[in-house]
C-alpha atoms as a PDB file:
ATOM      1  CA  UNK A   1      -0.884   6.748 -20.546  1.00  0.00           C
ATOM      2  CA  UNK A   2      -0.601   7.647 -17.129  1.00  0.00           C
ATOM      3  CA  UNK A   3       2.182   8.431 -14.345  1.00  0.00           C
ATOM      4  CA  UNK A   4       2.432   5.141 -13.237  1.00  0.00           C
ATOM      5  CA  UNK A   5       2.589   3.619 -16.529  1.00  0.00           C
ATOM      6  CA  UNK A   6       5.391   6.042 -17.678  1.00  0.00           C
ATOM      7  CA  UNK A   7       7.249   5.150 -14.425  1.00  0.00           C
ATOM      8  CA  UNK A   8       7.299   1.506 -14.989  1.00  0.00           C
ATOM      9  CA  UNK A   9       8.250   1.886 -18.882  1.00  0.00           C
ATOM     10  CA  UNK A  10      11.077   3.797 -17.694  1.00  0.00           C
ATOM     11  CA  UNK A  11      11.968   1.556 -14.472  1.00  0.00           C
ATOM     12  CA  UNK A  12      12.009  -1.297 -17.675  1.00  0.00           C
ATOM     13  CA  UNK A  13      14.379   0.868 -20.083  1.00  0.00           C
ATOM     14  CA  UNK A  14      16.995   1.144 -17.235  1.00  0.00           C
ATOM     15  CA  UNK A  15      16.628  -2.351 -15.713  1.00  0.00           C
ATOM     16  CA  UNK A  16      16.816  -3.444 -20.133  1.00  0.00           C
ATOM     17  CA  UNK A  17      20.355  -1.541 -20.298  1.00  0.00           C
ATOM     18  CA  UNK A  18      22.187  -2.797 -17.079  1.00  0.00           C
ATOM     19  CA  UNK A  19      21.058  -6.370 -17.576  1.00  0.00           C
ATOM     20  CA  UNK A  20      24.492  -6.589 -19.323  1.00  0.00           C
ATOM     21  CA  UNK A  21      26.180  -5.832 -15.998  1.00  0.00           C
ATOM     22  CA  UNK A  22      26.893  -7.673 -12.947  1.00  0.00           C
ATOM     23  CA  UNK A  23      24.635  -8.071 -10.082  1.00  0.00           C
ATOM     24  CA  UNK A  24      26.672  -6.086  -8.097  1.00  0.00           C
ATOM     25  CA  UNK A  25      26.711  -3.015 -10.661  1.00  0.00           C
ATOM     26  CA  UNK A  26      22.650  -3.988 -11.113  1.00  0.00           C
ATOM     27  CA  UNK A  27      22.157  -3.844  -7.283  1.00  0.00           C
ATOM     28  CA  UNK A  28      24.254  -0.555  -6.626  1.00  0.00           C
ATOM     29  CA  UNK A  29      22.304   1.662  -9.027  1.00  0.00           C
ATOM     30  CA  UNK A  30      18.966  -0.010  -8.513  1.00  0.00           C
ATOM     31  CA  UNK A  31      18.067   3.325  -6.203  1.00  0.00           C
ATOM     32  CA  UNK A  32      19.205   5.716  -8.822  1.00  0.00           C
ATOM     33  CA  UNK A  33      17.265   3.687 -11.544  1.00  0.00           C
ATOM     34  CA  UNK A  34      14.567   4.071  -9.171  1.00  0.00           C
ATOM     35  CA  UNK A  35      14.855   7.716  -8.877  1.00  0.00           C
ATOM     36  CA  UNK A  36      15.479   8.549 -12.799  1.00  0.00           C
ATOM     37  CA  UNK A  37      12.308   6.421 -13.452  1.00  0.00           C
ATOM     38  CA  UNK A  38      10.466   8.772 -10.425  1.00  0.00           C
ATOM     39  CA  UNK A  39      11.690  12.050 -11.760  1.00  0.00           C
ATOM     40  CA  UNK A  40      10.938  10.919 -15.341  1.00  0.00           C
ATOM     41  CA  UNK A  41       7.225   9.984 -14.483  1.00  0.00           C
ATOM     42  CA  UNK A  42       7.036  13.672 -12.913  1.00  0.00           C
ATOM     43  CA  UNK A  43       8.239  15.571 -15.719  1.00  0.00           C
ATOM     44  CA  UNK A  44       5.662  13.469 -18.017  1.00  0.00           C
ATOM     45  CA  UNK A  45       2.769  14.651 -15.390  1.00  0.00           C
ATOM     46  CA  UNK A  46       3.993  18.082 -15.913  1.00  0.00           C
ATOM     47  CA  UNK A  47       4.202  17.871 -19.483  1.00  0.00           C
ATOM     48  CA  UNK A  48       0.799  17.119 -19.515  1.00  0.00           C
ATOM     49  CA  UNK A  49      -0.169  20.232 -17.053  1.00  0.00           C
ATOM     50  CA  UNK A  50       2.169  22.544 -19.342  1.00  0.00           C
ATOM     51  CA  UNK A  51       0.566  21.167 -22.547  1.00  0.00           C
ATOM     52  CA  UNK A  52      -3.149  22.093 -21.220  1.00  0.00           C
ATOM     53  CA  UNK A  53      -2.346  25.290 -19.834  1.00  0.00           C
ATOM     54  CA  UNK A  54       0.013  26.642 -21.907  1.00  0.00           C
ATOM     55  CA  UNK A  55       3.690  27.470 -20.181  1.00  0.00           C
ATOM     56  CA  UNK A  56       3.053  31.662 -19.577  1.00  0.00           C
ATOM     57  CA  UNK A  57       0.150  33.076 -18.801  1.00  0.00           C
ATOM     58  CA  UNK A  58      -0.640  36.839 -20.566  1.00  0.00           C
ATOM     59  CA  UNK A  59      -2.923  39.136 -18.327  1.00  0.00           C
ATOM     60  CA  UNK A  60      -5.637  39.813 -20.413  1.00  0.00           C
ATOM     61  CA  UNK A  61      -5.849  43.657 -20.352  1.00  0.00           C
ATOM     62  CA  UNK A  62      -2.245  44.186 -21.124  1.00  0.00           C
ATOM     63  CA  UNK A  63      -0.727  41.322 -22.925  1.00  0.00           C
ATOM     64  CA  UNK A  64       3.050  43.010 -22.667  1.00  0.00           C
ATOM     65  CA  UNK A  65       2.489  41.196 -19.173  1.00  0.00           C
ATOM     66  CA  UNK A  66       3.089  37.910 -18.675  1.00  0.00           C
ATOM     67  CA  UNK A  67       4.367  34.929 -15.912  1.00  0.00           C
ATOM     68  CA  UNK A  68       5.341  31.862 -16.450  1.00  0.00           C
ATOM     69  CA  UNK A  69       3.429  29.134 -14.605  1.00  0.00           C
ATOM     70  CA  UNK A  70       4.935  27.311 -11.473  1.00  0.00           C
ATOM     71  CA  UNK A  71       5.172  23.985 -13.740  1.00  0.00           C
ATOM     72  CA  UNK A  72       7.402  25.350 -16.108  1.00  0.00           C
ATOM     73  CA  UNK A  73       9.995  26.084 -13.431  1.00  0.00           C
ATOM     74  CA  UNK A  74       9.823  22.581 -11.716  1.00  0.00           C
ATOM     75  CA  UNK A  75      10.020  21.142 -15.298  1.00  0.00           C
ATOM     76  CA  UNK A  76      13.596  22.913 -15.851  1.00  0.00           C
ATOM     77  CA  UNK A  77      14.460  21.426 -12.298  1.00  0.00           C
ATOM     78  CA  UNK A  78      13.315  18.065 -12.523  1.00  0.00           C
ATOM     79  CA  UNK A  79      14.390  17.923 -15.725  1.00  0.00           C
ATOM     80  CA  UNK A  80      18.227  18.683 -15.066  1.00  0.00           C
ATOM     81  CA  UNK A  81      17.881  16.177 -11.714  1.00  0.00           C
ATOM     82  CA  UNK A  82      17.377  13.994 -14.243  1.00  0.00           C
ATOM     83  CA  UNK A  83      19.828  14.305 -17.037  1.00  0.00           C
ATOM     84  CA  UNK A  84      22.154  14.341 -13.767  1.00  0.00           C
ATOM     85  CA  UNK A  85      21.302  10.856 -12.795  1.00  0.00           C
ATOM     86  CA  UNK A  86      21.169   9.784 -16.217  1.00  0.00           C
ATOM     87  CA  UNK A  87      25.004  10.723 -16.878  1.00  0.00           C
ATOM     88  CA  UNK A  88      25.546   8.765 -13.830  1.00  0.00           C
ATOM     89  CA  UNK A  89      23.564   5.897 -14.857  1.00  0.00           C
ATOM     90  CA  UNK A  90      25.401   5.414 -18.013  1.00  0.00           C
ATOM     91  CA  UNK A  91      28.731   6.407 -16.625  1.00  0.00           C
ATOM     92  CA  UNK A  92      28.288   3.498 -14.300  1.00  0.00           C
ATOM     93  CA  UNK A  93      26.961   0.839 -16.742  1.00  0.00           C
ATOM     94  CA  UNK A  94      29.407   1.737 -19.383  1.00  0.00           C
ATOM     95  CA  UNK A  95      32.297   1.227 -17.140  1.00  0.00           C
ATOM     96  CA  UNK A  96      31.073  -2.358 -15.720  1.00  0.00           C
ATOM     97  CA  UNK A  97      29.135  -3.400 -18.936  1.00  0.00           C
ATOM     98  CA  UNK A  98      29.983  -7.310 -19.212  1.00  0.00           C
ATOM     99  CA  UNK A  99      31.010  -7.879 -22.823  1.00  0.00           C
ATOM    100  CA  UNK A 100      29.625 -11.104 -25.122  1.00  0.00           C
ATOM    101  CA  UNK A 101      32.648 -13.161 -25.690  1.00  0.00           C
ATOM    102  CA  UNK A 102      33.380 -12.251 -29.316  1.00  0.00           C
ATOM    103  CA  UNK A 103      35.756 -13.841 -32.666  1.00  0.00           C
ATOM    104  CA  UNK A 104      37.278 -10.484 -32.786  1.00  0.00           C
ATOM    105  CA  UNK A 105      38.164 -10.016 -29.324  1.00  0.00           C
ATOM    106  CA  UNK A 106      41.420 -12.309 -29.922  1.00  0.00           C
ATOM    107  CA  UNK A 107      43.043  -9.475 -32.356  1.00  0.00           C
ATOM    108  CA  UNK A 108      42.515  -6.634 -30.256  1.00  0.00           C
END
């Protein structure tokens, strides 16, 4: 898989879930659908760095020393960008989710 295709199978997740909305809703978070679909693609590309590498790296004379790579510490920020947006997401398309017209609707 690459970047792109992990962008556009999360672009197709989100656009799957607010289909249920209006157009309005569907319009107003189409940039924040764009952006959780962007930030997700980047965490997969560092997954993929941080799964080659390894997430520290241990000086090989004295092993007591060790750093974390760069990629881990974007990871933790991207990552919480995300699960920001993604709270918004489903704050927004649970409170303008269009409902199926159900039997059981009538007893509520």
């Amino acid at each position: 898989m690459s970047k792109q295709e992990e962008f556009q199978k999360e672009r197709l997740r989100w656009d799957e879930l607010f289909a249920k909305t209006d157009d309005q809703t569907q319009k107003a978070a189409d940039g924040l659908i764009q952006k959780a679909a962007f930030l997700n693609s980047m965490c997969w590309e560092l997954e993929q760095v941080i799964e080659t590498s390894g997430a520290i790296k241990v000086h090989p004379q004295h092993p007591e020393l060790q750093k974390q790579i760069p990629a881990v510490k974007e990871y933790a920020r991207l990552s919480e960008s995300y699960a920001n947006i993604v709270n918004k997401l489903n704050v927004l398309r649970l409170k303008t989710t269009v409902e199926d017209d159900d039997e059981l609707g009538e007893f509520e």
